[in-house]
PDB file of N, CA and C in Angstrom:
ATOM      1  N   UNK A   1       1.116   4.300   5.783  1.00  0.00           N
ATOM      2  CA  UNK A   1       1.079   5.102   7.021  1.00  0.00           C
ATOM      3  C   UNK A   1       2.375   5.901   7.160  1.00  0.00           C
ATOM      4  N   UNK A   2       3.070   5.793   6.751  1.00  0.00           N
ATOM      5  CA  UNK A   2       4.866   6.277   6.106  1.00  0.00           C
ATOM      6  C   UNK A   2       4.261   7.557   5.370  1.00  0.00           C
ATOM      7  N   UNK A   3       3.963   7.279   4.033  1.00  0.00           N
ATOM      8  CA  UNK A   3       4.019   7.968   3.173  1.00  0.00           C
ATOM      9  C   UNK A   3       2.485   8.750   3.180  1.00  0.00           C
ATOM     10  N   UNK A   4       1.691   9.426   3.077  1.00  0.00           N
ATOM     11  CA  UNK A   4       0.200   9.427   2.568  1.00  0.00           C
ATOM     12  C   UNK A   4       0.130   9.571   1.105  1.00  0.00           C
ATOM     13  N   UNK A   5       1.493   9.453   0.404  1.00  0.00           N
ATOM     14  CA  UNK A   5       1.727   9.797  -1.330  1.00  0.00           C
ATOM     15  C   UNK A   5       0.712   8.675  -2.123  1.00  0.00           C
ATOM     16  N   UNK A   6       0.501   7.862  -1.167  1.00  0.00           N
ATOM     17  CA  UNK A   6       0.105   6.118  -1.941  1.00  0.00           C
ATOM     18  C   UNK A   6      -1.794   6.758  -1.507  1.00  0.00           C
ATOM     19  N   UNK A   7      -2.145   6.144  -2.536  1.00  0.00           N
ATOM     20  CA  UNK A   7      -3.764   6.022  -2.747  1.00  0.00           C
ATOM     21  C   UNK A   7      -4.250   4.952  -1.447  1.00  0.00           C
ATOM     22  N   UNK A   8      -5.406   5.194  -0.864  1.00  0.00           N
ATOM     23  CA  UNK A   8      -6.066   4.189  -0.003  1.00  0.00           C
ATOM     24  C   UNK A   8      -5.801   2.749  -0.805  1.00  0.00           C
ATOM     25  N   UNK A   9      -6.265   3.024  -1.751  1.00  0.00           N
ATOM     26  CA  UNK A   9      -6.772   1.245  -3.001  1.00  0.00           C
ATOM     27  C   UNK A   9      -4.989   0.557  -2.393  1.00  0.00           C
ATOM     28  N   UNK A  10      -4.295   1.257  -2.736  1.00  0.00           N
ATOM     29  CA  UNK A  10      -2.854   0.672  -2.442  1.00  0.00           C
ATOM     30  C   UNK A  10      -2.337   0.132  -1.567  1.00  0.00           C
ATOM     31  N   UNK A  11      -2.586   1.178  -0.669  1.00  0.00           N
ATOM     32  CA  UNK A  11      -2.355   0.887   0.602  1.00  0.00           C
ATOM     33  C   UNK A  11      -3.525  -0.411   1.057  1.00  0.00           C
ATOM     34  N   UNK A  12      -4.924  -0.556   1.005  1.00  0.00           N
ATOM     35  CA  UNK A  12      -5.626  -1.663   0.815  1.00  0.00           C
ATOM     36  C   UNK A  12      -5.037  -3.036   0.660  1.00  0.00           C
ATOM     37  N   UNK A  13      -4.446  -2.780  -0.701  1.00  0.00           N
ATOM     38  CA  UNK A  13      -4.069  -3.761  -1.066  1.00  0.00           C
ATOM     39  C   UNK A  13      -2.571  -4.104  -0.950  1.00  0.00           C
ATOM     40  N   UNK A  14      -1.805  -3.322  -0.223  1.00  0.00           N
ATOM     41  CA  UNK A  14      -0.750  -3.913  -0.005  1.00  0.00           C
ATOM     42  C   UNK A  14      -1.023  -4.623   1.693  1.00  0.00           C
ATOM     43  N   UNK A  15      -1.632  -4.375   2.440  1.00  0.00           N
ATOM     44  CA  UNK A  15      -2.234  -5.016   3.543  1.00  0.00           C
ATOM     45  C   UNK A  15      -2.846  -6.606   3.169  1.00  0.00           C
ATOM     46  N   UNK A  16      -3.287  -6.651   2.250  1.00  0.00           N
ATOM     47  CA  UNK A  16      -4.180  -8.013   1.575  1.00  0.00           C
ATOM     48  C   UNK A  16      -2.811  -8.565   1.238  1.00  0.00           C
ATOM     49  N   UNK A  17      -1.975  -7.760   0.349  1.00  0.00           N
ATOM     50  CA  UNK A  17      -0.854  -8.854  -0.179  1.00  0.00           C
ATOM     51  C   UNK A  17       0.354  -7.831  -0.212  1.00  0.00           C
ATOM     52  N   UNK A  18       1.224  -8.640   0.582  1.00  0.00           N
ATOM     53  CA  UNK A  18       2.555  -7.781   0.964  1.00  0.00           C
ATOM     54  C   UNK A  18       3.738  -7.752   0.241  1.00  0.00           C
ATOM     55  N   UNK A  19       2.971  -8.619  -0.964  1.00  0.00           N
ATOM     56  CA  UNK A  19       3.873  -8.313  -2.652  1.00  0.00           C
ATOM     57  C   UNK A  19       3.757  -6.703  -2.869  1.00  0.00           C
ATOM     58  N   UNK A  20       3.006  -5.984  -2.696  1.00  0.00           N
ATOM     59  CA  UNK A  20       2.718  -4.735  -3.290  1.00  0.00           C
ATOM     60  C   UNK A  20       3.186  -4.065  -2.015  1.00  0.00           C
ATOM     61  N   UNK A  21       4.204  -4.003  -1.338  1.00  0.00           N
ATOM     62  CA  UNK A  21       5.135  -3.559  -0.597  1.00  0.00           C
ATOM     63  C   UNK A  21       6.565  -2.953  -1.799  1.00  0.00           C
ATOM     64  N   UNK A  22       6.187  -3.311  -2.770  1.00  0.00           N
ATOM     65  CA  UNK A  22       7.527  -2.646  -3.445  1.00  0.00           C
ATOM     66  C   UNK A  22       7.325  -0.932  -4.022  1.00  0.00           C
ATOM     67  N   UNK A  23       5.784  -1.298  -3.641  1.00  0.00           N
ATOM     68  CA  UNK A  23       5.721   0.550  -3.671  1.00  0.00           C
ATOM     69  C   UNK A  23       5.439   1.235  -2.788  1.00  0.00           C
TER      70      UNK A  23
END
């Protein structure tokens, strides 16, 4: 919500797991 550079799937899945917060 920062960036819109990141793909939905990403953003998806950094919501599911907030390991994938490093991108």
């Amino acid at each position: 919500m920062r960036r819109p550079s990141k793909p939905a799937s990403v953003v998806s899945a950094r919501r599911s797991a907030p390991r994938f917060q490093m991108r």
